[in-house]
Protein backbone atom coordinates (compact mmCIF):
# COMPACT_ATOMS: atom_id res chain seq x y z
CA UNK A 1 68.33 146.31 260.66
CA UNK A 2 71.86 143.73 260.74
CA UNK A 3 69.38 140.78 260.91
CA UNK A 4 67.15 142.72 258.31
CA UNK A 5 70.08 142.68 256.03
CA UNK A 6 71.39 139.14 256.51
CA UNK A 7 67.98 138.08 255.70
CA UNK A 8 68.24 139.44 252.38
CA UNK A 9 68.32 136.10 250.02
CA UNK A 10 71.34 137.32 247.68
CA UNK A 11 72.95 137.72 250.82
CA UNK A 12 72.16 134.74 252.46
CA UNK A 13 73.56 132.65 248.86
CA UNK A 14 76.63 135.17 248.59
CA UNK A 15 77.78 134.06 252.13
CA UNK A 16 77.27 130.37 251.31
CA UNK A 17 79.24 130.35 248.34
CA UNK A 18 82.20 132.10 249.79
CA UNK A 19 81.97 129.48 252.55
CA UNK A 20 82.15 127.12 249.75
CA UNK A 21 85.24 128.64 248.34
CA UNK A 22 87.40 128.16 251.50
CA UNK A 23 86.44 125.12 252.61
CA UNK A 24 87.08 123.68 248.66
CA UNK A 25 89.77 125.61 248.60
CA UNK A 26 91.68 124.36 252.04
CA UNK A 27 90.78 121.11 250.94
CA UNK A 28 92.11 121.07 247.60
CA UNK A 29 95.12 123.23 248.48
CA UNK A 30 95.97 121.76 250.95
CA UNK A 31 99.59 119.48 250.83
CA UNK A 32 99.91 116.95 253.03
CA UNK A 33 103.60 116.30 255.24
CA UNK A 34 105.53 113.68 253.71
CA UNK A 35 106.03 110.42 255.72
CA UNK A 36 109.50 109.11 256.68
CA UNK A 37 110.57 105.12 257.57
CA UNK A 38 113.60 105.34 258.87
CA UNK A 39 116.28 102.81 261.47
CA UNK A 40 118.32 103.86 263.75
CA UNK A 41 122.04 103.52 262.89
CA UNK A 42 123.06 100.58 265.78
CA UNK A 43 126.42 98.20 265.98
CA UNK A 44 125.80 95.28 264.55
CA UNK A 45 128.45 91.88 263.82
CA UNK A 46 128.59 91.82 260.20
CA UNK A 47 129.02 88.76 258.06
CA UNK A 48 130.06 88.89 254.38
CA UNK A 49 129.44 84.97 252.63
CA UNK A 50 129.35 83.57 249.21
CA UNK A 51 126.43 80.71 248.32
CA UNK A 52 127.66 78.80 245.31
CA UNK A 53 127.16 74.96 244.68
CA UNK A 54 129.86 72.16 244.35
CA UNK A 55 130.50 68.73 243.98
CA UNK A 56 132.89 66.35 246.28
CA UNK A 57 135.60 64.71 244.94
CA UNK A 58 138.89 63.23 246.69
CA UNK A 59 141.41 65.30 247.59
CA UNK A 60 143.76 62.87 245.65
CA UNK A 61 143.22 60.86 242.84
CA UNK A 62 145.96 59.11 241.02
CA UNK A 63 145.93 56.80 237.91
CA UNK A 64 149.11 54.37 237.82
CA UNK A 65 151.65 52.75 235.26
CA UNK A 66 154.83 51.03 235.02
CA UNK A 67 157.64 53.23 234.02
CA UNK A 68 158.62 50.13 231.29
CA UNK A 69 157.26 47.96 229.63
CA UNK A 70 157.14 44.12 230.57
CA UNK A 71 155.05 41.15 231.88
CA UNK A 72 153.35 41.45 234.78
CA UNK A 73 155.14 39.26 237.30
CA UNK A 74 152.33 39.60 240.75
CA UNK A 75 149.57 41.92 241.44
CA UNK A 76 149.05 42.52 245.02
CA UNK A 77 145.50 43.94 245.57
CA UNK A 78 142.07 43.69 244.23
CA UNK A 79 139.24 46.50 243.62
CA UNK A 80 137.93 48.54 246.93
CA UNK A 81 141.13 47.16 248.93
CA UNK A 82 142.13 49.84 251.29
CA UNK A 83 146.10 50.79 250.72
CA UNK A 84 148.77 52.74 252.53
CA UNK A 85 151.40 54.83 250.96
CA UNK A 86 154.41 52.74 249.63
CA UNK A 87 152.17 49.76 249.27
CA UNK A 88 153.36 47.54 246.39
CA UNK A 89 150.71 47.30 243.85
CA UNK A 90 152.20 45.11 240.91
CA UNK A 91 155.62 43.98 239.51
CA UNK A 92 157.05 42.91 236.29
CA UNK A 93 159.45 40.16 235.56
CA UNK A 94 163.02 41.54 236.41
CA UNK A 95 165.55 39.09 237.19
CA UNK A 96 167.90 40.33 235.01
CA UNK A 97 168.31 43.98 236.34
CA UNK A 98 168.04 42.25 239.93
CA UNK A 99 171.10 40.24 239.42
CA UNK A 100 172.74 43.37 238.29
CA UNK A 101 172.15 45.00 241.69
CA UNK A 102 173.43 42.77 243.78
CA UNK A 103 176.62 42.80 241.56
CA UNK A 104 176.65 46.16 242.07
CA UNK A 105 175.66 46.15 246.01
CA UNK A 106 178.58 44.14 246.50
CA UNK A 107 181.43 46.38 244.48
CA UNK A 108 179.84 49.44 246.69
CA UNK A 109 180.86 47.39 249.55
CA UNK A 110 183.83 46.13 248.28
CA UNK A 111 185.43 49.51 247.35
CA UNK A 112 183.91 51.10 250.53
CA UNK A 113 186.19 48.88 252.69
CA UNK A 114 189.06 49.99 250.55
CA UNK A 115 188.46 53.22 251.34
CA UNK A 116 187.91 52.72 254.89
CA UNK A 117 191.25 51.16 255.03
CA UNK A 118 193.28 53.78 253.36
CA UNK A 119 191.97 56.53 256.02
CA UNK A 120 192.31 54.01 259.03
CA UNK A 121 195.87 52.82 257.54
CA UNK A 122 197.82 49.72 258.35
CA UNK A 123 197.23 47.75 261.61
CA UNK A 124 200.05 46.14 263.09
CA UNK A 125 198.85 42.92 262.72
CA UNK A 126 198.14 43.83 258.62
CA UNK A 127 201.98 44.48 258.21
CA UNK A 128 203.08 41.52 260.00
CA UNK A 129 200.86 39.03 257.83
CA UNK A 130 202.53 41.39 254.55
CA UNK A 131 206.12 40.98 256.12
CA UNK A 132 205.34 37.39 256.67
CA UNK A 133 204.51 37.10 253.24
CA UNK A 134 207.41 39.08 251.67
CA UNK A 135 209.01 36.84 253.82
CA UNK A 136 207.79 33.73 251.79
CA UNK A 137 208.06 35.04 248.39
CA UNK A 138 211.61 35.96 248.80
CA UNK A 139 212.70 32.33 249.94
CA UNK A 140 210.89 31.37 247.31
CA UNK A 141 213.08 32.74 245.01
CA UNK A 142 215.79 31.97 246.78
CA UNK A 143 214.94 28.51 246.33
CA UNK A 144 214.23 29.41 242.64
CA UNK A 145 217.82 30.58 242.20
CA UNK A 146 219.11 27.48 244.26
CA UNK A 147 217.81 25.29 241.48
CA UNK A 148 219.94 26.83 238.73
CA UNK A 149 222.51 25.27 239.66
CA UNK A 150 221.18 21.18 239.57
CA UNK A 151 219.03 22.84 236.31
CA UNK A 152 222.37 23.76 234.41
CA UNK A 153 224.43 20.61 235.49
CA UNK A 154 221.45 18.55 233.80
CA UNK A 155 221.37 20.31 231.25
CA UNK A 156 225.08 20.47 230.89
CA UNK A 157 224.77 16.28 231.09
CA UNK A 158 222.40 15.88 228.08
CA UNK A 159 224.26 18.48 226.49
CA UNK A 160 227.94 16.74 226.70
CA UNK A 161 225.75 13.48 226.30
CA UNK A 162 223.99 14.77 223.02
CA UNK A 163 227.52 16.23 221.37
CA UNK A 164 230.08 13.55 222.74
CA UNK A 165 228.07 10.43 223.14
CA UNK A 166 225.14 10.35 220.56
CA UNK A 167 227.01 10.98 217.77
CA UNK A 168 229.92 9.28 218.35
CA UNK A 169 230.86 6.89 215.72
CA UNK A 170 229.47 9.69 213.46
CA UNK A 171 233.12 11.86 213.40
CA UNK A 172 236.39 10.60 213.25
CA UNK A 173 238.51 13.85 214.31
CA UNK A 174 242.19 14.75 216.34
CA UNK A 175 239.64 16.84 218.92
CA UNK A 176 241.04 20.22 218.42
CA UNK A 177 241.15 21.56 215.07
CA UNK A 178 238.25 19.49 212.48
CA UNK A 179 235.84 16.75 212.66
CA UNK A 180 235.29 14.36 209.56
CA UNK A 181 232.11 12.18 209.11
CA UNK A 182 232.64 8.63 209.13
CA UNK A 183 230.08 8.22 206.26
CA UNK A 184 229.65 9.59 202.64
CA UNK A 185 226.80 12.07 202.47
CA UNK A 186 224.86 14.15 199.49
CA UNK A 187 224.57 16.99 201.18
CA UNK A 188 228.17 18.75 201.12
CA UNK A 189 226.96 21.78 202.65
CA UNK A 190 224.83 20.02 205.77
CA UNK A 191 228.32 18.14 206.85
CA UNK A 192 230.59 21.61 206.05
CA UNK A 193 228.18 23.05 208.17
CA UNK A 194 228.13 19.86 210.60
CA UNK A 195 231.44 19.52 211.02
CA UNK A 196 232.21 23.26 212.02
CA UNK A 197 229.34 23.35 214.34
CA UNK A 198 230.75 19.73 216.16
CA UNK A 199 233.83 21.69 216.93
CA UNK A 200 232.19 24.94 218.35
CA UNK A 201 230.38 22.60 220.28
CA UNK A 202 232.98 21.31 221.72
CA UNK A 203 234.44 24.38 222.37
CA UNK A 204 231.14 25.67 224.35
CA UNK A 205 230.53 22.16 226.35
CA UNK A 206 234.43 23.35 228.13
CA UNK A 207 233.07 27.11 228.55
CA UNK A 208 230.41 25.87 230.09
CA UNK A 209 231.89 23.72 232.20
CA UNK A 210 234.22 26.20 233.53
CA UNK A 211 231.40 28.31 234.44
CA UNK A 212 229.16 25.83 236.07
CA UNK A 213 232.47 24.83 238.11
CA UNK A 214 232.80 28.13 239.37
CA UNK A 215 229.25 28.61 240.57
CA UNK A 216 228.59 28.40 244.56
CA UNK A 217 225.88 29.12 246.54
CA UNK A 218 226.90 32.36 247.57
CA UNK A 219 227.17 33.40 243.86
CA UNK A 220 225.06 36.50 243.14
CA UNK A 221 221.67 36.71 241.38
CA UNK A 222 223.12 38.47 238.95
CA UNK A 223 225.65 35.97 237.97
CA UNK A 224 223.19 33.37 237.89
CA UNK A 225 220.82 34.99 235.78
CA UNK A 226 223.99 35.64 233.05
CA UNK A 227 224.70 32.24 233.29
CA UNK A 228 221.10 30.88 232.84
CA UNK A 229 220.78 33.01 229.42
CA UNK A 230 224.42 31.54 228.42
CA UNK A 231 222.95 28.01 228.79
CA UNK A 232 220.18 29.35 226.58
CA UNK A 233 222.65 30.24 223.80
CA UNK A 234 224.92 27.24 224.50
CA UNK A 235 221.84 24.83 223.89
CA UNK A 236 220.41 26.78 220.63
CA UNK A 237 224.27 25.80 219.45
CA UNK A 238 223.92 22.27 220.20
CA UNK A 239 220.15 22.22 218.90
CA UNK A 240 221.63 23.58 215.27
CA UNK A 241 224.31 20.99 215.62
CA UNK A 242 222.24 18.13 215.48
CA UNK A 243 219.53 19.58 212.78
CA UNK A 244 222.87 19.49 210.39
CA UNK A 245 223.66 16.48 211.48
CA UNK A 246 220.13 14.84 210.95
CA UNK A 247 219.96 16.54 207.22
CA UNK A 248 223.21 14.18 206.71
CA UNK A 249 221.40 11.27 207.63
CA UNK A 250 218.30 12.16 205.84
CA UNK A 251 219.79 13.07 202.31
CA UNK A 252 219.00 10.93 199.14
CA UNK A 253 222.70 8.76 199.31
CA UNK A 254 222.02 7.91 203.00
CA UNK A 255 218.73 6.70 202.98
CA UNK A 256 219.81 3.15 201.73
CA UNK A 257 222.28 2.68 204.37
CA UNK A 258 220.73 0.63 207.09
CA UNK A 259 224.40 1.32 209.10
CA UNK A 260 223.15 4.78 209.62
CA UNK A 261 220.22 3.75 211.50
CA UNK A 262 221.44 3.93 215.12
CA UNK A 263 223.02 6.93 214.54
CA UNK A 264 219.69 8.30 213.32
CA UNK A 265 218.11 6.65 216.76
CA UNK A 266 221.08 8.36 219.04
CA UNK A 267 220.46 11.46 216.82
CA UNK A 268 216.92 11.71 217.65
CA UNK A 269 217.28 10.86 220.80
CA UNK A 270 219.79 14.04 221.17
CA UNK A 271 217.60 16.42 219.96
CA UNK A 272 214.95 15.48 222.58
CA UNK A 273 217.14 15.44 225.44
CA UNK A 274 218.37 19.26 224.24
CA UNK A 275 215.30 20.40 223.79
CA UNK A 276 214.02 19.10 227.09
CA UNK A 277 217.01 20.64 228.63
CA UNK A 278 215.87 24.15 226.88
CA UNK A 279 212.51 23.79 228.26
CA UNK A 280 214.13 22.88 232.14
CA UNK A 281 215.73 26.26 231.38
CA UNK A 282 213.21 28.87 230.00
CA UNK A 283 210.72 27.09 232.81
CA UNK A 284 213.03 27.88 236.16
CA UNK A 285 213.54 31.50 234.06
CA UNK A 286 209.96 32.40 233.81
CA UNK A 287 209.38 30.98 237.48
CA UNK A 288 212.18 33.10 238.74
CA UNK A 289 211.12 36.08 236.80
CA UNK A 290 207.04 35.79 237.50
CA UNK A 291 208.53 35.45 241.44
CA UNK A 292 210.02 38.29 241.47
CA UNK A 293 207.28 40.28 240.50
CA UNK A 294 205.70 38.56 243.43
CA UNK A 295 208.51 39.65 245.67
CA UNK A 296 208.26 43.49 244.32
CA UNK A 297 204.23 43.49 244.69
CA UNK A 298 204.76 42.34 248.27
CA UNK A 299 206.85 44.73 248.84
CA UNK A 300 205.30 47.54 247.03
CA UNK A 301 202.24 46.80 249.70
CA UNK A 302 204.29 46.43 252.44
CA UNK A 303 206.26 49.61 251.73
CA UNK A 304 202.70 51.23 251.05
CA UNK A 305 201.09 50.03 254.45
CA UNK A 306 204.26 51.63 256.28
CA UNK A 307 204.02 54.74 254.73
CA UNK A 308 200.10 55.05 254.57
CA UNK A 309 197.50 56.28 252.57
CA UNK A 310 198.01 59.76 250.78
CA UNK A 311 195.40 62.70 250.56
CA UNK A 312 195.37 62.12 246.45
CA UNK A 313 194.74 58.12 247.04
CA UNK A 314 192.26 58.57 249.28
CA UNK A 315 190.65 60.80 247.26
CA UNK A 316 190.73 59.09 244.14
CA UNK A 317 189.34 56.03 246.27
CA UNK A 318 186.72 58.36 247.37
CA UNK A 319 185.74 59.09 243.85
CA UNK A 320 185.54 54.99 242.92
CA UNK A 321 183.01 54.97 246.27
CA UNK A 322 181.06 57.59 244.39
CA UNK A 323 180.84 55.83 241.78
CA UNK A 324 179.89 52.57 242.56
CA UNK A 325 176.79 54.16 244.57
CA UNK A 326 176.01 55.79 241.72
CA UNK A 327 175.95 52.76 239.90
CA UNK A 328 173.95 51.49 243.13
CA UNK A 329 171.20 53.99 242.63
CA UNK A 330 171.02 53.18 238.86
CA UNK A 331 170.45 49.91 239.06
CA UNK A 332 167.97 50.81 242.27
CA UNK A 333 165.80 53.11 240.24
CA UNK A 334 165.75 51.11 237.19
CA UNK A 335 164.84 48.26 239.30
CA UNK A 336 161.63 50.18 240.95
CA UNK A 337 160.87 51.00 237.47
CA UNK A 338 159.37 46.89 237.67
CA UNK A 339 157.32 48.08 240.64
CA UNK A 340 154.34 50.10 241.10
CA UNK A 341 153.70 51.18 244.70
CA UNK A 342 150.68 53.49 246.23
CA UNK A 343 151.80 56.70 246.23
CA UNK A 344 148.78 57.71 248.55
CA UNK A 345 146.49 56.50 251.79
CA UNK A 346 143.11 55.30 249.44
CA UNK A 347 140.86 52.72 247.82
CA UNK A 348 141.37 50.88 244.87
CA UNK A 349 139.05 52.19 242.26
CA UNK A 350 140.51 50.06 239.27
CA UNK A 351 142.48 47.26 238.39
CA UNK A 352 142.98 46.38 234.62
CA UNK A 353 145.96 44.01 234.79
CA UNK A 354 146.51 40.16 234.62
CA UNK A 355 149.24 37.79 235.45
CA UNK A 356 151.62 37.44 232.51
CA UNK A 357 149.55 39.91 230.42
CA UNK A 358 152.70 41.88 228.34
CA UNK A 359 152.06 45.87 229.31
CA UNK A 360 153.64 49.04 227.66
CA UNK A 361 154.91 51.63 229.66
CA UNK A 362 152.75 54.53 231.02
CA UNK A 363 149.49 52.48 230.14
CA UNK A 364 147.27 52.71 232.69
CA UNK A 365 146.59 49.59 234.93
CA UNK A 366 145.24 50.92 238.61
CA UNK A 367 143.62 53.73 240.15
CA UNK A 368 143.20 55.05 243.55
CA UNK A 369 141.25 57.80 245.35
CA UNK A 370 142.27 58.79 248.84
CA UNK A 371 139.94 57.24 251.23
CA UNK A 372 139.25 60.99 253.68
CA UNK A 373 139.98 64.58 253.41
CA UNK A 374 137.74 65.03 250.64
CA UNK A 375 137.49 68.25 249.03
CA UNK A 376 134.64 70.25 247.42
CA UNK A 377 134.87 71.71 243.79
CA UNK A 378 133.01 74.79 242.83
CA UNK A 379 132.21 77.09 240.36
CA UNK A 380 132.07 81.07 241.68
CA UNK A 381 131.29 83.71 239.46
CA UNK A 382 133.59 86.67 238.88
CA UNK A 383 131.05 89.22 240.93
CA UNK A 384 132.24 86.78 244.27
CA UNK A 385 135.52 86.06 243.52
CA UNK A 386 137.28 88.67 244.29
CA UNK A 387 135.77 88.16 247.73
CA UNK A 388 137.49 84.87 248.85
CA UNK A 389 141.16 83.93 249.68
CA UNK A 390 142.16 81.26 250.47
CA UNK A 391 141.88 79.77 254.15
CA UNK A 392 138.60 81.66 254.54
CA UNK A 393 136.04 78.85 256.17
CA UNK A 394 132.75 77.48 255.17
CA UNK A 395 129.52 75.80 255.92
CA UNK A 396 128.01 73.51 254.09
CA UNK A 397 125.15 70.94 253.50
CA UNK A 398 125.29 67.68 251.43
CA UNK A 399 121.98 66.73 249.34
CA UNK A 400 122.30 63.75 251.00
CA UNK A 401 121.50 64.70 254.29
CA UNK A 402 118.67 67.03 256.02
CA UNK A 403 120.02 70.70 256.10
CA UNK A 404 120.63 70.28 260.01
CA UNK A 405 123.52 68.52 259.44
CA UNK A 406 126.32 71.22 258.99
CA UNK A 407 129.53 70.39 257.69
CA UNK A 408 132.47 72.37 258.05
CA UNK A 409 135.33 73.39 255.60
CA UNK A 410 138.06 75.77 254.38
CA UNK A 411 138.87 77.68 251.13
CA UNK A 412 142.75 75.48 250.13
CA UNK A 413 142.38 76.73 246.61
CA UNK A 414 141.20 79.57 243.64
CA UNK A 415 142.83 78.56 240.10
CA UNK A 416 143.64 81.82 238.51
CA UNK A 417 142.38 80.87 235.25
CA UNK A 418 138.52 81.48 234.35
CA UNK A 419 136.44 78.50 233.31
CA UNK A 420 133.51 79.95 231.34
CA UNK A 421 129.81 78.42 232.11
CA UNK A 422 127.13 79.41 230.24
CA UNK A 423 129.22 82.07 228.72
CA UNK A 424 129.73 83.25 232.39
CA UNK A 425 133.40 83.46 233.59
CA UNK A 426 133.91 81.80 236.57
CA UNK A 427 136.86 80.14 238.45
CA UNK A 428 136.91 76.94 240.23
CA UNK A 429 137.69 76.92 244.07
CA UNK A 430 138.82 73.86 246.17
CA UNK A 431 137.66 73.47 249.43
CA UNK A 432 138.67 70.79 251.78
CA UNK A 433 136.66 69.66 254.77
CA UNK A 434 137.37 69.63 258.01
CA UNK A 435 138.10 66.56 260.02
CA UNK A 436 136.97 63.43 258.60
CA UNK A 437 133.55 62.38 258.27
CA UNK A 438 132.32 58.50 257.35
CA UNK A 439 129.03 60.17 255.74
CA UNK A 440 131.15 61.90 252.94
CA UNK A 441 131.12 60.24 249.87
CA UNK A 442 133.27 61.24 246.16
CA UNK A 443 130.15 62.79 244.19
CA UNK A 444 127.76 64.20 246.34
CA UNK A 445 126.17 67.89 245.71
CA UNK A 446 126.88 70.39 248.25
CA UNK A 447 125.48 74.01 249.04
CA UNK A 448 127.96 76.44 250.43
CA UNK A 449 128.14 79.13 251.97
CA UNK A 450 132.02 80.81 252.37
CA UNK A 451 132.53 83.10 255.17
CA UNK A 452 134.72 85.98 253.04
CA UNK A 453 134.57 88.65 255.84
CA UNK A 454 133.26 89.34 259.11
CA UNK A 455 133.72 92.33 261.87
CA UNK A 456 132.26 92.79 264.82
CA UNK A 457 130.42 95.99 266.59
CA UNK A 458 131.21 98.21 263.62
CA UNK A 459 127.56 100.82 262.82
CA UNK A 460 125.77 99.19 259.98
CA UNK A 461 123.18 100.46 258.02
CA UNK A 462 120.63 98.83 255.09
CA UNK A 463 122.15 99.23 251.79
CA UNK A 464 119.11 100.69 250.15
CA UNK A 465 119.49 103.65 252.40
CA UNK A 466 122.86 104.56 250.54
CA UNK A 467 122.35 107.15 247.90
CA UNK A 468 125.15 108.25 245.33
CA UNK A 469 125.57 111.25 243.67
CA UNK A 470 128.81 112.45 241.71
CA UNK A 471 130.05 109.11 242.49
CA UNK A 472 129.59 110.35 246.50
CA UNK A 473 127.79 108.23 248.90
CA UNK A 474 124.94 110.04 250.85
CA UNK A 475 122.75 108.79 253.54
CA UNK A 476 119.55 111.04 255.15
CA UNK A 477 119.52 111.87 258.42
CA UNK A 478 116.65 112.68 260.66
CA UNK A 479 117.37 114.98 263.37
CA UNK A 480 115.82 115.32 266.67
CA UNK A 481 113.61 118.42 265.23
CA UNK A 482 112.59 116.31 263.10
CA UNK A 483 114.61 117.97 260.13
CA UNK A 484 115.79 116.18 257.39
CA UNK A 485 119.69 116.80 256.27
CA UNK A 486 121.78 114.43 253.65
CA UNK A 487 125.36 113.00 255.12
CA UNK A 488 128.38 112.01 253.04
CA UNK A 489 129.33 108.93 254.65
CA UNK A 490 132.48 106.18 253.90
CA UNK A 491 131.31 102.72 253.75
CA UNK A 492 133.02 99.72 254.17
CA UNK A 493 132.19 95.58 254.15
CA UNK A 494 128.77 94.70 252.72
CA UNK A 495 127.07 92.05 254.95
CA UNK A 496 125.15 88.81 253.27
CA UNK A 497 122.02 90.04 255.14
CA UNK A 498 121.72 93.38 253.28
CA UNK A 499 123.46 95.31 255.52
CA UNK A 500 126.45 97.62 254.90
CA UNK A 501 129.00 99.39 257.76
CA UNK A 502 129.72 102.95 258.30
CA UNK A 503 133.14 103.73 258.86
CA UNK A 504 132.40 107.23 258.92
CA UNK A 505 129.83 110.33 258.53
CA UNK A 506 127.32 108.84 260.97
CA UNK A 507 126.87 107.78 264.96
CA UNK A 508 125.69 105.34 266.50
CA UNK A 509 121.69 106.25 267.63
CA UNK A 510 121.51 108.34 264.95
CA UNK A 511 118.07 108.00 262.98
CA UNK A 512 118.67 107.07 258.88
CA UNK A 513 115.80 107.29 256.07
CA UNK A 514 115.40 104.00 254.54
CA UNK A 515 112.21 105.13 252.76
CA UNK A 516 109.67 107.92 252.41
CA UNK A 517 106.06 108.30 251.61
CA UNK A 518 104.55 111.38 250.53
């Protein structure tokens, strides 16, 4: 009866079509188990770099002038010449400012050995040669002083010779009281005059006399010196005595008189003989006086060599040392102004100078670039630069050469300032190579990469399998049941290959979710 009933055909097409049903409906139901990629969380060595491109360029460059202007006197080196530091370049003309120098070398020196002797102080053998010499000076004026007394008796001679004998048959007179002229003059007042001065005159010629008699040569300096100024004054007496005594023989009434003429001769000849006699005089006086400043100068030194050199002189001789170095140095650095020397290890890159050609100062006649440690120039962006300090290293490659050949360097500079590109801010960074390489040339294109970070055996992840949410960082973790659970996690350096570590939230071994497929 079952298999009666199964037979039926609305049966038979009922159970088909609920067989339909499920199978349709398991298939299109059904929802198929996502599929995970994931890595598992290992400790890596992690490497942070910057790639940026540069250009090589000296590490020193330096354009050159003279400090004044002037004509050029020598140049010393050609373009391409190799030069060492302190090399002289050029000159001008300066024999002027040379001359000066030495002038002032040689007071330097000159007041240096003053000062050296004021703190060593006097030698024995230095005061002996200054007593020797206060020795001289002072017999000098001995012998000075010994002369007055031959100087005054000549003088005394032409003086009582002048008065007495030259005008002789000129006065008739009793010798004590008045003297009359023995001729008829014009000139009342010349022989009033005359005639009183003929009997002073005679009067001083016996003063004089007395004193010269009582001179000796034990009489004091003093004495001596009195009596040389009374000569002085006993002479200007005799001197006026024959001026009135020449107007009477010069007047009008006396010209005719042809009698008069020897006394005009012996009158003449008077005068010169006083006059002569006044010059004897005031010559021995300045001689004696100029001598005696010798004597006190001698002595002065002497004195100042026995007592030695005090803390104030040697101090203000310490001060005129100063100064002439100074004056030293001036005339040194305006002299190297004439001079222009290498201030660097290079290579002459330019020489626009000539013999005799007239330059200006600061106009620029040489150039030099330093012959090694060049230095690369680049451009990095403001994303990297916050990344690089300065010693961090670097490897790079020169366009020049294959990219096998590595070259080696070091960050030496990062200017703060930004230098926009393309309206991108970026700041230039100086690297310098390391060691010296003959394949390095100024101008050649390099690729760089700067090592910024590195640490080794820290857990790394990819940075795609960091997620963030409410400014959280989240990474999924797969667990052993195959369960998936998100992990806050702390992050730290980001690696150049993509990588990222994990300073915390995860393990080493554990398995992270870098990507699923559903």
């Amino acid at each position: 009866m079952l298999f009666q009933f199964f037979k039926k055909p609305i049966i038979i097409i009922s159970a088909a079509a609920i067989l339909i049903i499920i199978v349709f409906g398991y298939f299109y139901f059904k929802q198929e188990a996502p599929e995970y990629n994931f890595i598992v969380a290992k400790k890596i060595d992690l490497i942070q770099e910057v790639s940026v491109n540069g250009k090589v360029k000296p590490a020193e460059s330096v354009n050159l002038s003279f400090e004044k202007s002037g004509k050029i006197a020598a140049i010393y080196v050609n373009v391409n010449d190799d030069v060492k530091t302190g090399k002289i370049l050029a000159s001008l003309e300066n024999k002027s400012v040379s001359a000066q120098l030495l002038q002032a070398e040689a007071n330097f020196e000159y007041e240096k050995a003053k000062l050296d002797e004021l703190k060593r102080g006097a030698r024995e053998e230095d005061i002996k040669v200054k007593e020797s010499e206060l020795k001289k000076a002072e017999q000098d004026l001995k012998n000075y002083y010994q002369n007055i007394l031959n100087t005054l008796n000549d003088a005394y001679a032409k003086s009582n010779d002048a008065v007495k004998i030259k005008t002789a048959g000129i006065f008739s007179s009793s010798g004590t009281s008045f003297y009359n002229f023995t001729f008829s003059s014009c000139d009342d007042s010349a022989e009033n005059k005359a005639s009183y001065l003929r009997l002073l005159s005679e009067e001083k010629l016996n003063n004089w006399q007395s004193e010269i008699n009582d001179l000796n040569s034990d009489s004091p300096k003093s004495t001596l010196d009195q009596l040389m100024q009374n000569a002085k004054n006993y002479l200007a007496i005799f001197e006026e005595f024959l001026q009135y005594v020449n107007k009477t023989l010069t007047t009008n009434c006396s010209l005719n008189n042809s009698s008069l003429n020897s006394y005009r001769t012996n009158v003449s000849a008077a005068k010169t003989n006083i006059v002569a006699a006044i010059e004897n005089i005031n010559d021995l006086e300045q001689n004696i006086a100029s001598q005696k400043i010798t004597v006190e100068k001698i002595q002065n030194e002497l004195n100042f060599k026995l007592a030695g050199s005090s803390s104030e002189e040697i101090s203000a001789q310490e001060a005129k040392v100063k100064s002439a170095e100074a004056n030293v140095k001036n005339y040194e650095a305006e002299m190297a102004k004439a001079f222009i020397k290498s201030p660097i290890d290079g290579i002459i890159t330019k020489k626009d100078i000539k013999i005799g050609e007239t330059v200006s100062s600061n106009q620029l006649v040489i150039s030099i670039i330093s012959k090694s440690n060049f230095e690369i120039e680049a451009n990095v962006p403001e994303a990297d630069i916050s990344k690089i300090k300065i010693g961090d290293p670097a490897e790079l490659t020169l366009d020049a050469y294959s990219n096998e050949i590595i070259f080696q360097a070091k960050v030496i500079a990062v200017e703060p300032a930004e230098t926009i590109i393309e309206g991108v801010p970026t700041y230039k960074t100086t690297l310098q190579f390391i060691g010296e390489d003959g394949r390095i040339k100024s101008g050649m294109t390099a690729d760089i990469n700067i090592l910024t970070a590195k640490k080794e055996n820290v857990i790394a992840v990819p940075q795609r399998a960091i997620a963030i949410k409410n400014n959280e960082k989240f990474v999924k973790v797969m667990s052993s049941e195959k369960e998936i659970k998100e992990v806050k996690v702390e992050t730290g350096l980001r690696g150049s290959d993509g990588n990222i570590e994990i300073i915390s939230g995860i393990n080493e071994g554990d398995k992270v979710i870098i990507f699923v497929k559903s």
